[in-house]
N, C-alpha and C. Protein backbone atom coordinates (compact mmCIF):
# COMPACT_ATOMS: atom_id res chain seq x y z
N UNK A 1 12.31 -119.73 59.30
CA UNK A 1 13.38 -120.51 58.73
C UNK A 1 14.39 -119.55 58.10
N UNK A 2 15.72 -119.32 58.38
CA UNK A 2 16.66 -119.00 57.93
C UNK A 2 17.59 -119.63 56.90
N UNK A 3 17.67 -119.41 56.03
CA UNK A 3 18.69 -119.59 54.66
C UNK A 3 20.05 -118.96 54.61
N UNK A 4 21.03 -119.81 54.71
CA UNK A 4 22.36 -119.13 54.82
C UNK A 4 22.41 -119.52 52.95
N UNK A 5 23.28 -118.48 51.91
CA UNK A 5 23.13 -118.69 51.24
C UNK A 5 25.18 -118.07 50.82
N UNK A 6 25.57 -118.96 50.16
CA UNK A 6 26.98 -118.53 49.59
C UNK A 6 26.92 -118.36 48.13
N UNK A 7 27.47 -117.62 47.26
CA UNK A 7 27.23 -117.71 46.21
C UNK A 7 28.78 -117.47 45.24
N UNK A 8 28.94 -118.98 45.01
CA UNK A 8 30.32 -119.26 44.48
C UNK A 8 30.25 -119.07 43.24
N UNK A 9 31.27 -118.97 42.04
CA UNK A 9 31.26 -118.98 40.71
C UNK A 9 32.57 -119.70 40.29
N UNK A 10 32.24 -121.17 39.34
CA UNK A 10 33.13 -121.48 38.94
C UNK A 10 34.11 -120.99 37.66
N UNK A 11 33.43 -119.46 37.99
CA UNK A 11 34.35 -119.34 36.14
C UNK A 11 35.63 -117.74 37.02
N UNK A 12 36.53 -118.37 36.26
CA UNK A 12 38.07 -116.94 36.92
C UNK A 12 38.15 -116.50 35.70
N UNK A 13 38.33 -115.04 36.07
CA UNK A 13 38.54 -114.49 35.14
C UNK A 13 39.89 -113.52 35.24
N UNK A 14 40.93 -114.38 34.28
CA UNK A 14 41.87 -113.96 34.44
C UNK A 14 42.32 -112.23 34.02
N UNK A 15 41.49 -111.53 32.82
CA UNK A 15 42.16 -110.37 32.65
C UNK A 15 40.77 -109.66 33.11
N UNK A 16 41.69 -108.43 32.95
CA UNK A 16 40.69 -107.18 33.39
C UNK A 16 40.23 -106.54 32.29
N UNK A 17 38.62 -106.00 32.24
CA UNK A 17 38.11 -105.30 31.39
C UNK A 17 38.71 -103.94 31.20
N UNK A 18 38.88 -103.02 29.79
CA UNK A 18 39.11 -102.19 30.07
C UNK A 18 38.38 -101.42 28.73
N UNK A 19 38.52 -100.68 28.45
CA UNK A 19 37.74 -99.49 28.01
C UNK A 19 39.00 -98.40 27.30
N UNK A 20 38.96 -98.28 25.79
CA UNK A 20 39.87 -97.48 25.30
C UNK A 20 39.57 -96.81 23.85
N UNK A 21 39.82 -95.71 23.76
CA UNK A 21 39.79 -95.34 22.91
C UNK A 21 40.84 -95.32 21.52
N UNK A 22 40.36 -96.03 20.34
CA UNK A 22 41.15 -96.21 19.32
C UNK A 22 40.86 -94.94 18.04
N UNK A 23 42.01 -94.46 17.26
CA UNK A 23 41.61 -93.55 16.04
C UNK A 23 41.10 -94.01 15.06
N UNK A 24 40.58 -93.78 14.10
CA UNK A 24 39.23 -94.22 13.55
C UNK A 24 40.41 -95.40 12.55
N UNK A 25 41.58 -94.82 12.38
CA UNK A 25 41.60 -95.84 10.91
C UNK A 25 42.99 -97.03 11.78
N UNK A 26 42.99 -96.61 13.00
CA UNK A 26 42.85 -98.00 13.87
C UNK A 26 42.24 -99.07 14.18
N UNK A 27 40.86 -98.39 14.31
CA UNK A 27 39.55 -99.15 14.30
C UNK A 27 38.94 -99.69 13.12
N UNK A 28 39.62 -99.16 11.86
CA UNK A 28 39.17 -100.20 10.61
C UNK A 28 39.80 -100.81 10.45
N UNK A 29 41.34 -100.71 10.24
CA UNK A 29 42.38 -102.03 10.55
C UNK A 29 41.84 -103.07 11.52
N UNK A 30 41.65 -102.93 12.31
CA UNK A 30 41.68 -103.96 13.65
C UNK A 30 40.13 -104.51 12.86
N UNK A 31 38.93 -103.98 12.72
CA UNK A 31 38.09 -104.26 12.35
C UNK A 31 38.10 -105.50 11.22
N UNK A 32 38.49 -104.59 10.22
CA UNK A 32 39.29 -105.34 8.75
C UNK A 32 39.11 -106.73 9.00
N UNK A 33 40.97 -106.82 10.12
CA UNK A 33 41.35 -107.73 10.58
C UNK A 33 40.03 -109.35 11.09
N UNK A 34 39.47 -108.43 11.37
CA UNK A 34 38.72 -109.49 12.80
C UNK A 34 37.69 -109.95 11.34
N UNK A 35 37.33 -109.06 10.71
CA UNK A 35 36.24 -109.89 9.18
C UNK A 35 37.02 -110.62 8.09
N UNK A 36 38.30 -110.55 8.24
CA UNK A 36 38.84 -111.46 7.07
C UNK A 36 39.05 -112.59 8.18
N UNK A 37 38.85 -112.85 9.72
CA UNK A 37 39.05 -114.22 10.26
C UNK A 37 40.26 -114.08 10.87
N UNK A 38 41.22 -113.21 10.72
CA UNK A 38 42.20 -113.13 11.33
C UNK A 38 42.32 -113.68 12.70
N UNK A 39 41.52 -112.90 13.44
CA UNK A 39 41.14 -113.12 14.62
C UNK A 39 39.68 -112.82 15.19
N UNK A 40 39.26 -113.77 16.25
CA UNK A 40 37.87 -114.32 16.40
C UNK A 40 36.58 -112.81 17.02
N UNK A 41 38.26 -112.35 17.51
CA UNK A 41 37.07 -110.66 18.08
C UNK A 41 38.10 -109.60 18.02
N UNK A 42 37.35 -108.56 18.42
CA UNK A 42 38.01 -107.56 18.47
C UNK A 42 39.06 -107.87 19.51
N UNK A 43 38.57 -108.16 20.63
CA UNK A 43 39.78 -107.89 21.67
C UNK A 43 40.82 -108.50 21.76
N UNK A 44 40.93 -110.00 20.73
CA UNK A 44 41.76 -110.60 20.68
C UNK A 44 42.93 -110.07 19.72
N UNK A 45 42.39 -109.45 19.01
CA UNK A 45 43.03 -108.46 17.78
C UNK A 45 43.91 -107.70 18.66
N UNK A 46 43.46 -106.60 19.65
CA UNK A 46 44.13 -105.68 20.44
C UNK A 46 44.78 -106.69 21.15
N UNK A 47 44.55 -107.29 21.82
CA UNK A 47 45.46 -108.65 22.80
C UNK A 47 46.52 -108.85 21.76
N UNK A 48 46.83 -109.32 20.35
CA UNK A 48 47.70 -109.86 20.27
C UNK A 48 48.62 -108.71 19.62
N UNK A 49 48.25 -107.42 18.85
CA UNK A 49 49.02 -106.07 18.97
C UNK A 49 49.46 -105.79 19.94
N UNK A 50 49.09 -105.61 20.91
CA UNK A 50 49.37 -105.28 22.19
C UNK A 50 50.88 -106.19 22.40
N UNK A 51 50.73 -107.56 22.76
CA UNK A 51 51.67 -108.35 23.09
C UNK A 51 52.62 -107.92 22.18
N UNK A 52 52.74 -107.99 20.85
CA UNK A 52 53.59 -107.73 20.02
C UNK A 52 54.07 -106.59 19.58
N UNK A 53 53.63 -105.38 20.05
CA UNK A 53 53.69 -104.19 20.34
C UNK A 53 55.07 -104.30 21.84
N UNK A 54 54.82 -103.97 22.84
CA UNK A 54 55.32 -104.35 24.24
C UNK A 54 55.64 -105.20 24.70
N UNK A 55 55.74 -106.64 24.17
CA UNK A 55 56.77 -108.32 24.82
C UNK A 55 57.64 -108.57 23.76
N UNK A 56 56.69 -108.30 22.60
CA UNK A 56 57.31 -108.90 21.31
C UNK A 56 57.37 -110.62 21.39
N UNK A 57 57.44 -111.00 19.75
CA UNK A 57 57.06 -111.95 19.64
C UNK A 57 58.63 -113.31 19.93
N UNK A 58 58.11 -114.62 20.23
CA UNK A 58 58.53 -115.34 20.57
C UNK A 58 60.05 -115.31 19.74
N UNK A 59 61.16 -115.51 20.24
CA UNK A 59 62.31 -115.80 19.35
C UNK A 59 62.26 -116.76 18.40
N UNK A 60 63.13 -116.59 17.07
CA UNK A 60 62.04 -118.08 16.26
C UNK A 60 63.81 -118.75 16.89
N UNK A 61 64.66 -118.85 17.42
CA UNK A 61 65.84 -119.52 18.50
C UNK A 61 64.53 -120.76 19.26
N UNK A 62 63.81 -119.67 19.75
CA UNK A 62 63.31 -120.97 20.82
C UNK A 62 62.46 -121.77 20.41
N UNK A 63 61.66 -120.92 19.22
CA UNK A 63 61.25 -122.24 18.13
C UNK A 63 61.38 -123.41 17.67
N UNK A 64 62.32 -123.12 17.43
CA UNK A 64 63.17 -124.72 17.08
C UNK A 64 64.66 -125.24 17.67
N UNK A 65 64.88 -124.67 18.80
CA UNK A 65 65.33 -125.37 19.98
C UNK A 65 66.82 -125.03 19.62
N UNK A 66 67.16 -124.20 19.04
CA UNK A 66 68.95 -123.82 19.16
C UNK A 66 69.39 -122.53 19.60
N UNK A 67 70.35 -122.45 19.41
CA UNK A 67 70.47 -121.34 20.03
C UNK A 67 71.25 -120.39 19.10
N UNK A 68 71.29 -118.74 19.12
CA UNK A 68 72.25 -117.99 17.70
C UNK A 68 73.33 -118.12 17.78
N UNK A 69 74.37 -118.44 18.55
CA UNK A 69 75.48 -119.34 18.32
C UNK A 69 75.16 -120.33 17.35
N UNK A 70 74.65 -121.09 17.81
CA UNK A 70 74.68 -122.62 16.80
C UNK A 70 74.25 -121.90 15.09
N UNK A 71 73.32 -121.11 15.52
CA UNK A 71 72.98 -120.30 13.90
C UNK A 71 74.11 -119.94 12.91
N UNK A 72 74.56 -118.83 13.57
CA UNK A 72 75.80 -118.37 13.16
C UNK A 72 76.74 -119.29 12.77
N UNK A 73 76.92 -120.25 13.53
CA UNK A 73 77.98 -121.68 13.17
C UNK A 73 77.69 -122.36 12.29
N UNK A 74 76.51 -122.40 11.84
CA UNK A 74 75.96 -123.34 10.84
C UNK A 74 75.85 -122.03 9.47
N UNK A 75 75.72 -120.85 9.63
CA UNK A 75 75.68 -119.75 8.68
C UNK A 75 76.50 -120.18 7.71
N UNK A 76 77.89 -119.50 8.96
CA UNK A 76 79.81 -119.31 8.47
C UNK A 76 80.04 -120.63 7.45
N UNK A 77 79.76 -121.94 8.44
CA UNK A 77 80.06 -122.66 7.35
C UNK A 77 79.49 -123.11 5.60
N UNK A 78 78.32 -122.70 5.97
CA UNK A 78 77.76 -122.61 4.28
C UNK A 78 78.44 -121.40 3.76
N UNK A 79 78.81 -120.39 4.19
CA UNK A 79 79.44 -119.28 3.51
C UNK A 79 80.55 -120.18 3.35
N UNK A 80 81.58 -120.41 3.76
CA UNK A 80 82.88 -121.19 3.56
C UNK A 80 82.49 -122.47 2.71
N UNK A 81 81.35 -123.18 2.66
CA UNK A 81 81.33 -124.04 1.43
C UNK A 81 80.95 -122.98 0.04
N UNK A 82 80.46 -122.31 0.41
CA UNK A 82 80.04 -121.44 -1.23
C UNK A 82 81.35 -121.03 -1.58
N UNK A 83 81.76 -120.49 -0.92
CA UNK A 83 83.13 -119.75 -1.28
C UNK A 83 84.25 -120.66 -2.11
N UNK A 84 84.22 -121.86 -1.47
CA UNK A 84 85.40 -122.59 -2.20
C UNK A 84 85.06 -123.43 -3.23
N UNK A 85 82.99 -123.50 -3.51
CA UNK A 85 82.68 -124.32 -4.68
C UNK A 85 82.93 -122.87 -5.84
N UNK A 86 83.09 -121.61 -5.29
CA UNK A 86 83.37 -120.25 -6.58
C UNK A 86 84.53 -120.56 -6.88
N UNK A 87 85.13 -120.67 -6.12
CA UNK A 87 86.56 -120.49 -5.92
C UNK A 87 87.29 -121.92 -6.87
N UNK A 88 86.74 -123.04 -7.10
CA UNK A 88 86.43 -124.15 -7.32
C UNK A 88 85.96 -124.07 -9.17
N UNK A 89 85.24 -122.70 -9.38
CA UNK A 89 84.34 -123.25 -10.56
C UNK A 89 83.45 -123.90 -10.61
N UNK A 90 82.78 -124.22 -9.23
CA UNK A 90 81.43 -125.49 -9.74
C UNK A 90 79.56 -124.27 -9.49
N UNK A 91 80.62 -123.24 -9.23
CA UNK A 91 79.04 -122.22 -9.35
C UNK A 91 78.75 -121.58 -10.35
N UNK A 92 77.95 -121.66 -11.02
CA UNK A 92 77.33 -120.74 -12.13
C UNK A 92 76.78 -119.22 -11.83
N UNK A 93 77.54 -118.27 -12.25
CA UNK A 93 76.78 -116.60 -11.87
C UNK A 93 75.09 -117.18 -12.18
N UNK A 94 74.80 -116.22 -11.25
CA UNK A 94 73.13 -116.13 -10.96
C UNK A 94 72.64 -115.00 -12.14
N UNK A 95 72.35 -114.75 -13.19
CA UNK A 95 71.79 -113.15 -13.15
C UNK A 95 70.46 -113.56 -13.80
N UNK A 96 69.69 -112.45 -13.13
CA UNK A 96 68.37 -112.10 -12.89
C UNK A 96 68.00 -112.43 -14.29
């Protein structure tokens, strides 16, 4: 009796293992990191340095859905309301 046998796996694994060497007070940072909860392992620690290191992190623009035009436009005009409530008398100097 012959057995044809295939041997499938339902699990993908999207990244690749890799193997690197870190300097020691790299490796207590990142360490640190991963025991105060920061993050769940080490490699996720390096995963998200990494990203933010070389992609950098998300624009906070696309965050909340405007764009730095609209920023800037909405800036200018609070500068131009401050200006004319000084200008006005209805601001009180700030000091520390």
């Amino acid at each position: 009796m012959k057995v044809d046998c295939v041997g499938l796996s339902w699990h993908i694994w999207p990244m690749q293992r890799r193997h690197v060497s870190l300097s020691p007070v790299i490796d207590r940072t990142i360490e640190s990191q991963v025991k105060l909860g920061r993050y769940k392992d080490f490699s996720a620690a390096i995963q998200d340095a990494a990203w933010n290191y070389f992609i950098g992190p998300d624009s906070p623009f696309e965050e909340y859905g405007v764009t730095p035009k609209e920023v800037e436009r909405a800036h200018a005009k609070v500068l131009a309301e401050v200006r004319r409530e000084r200008r006005a008398g209805k601001l009180k100097p700030w000091h520390p």
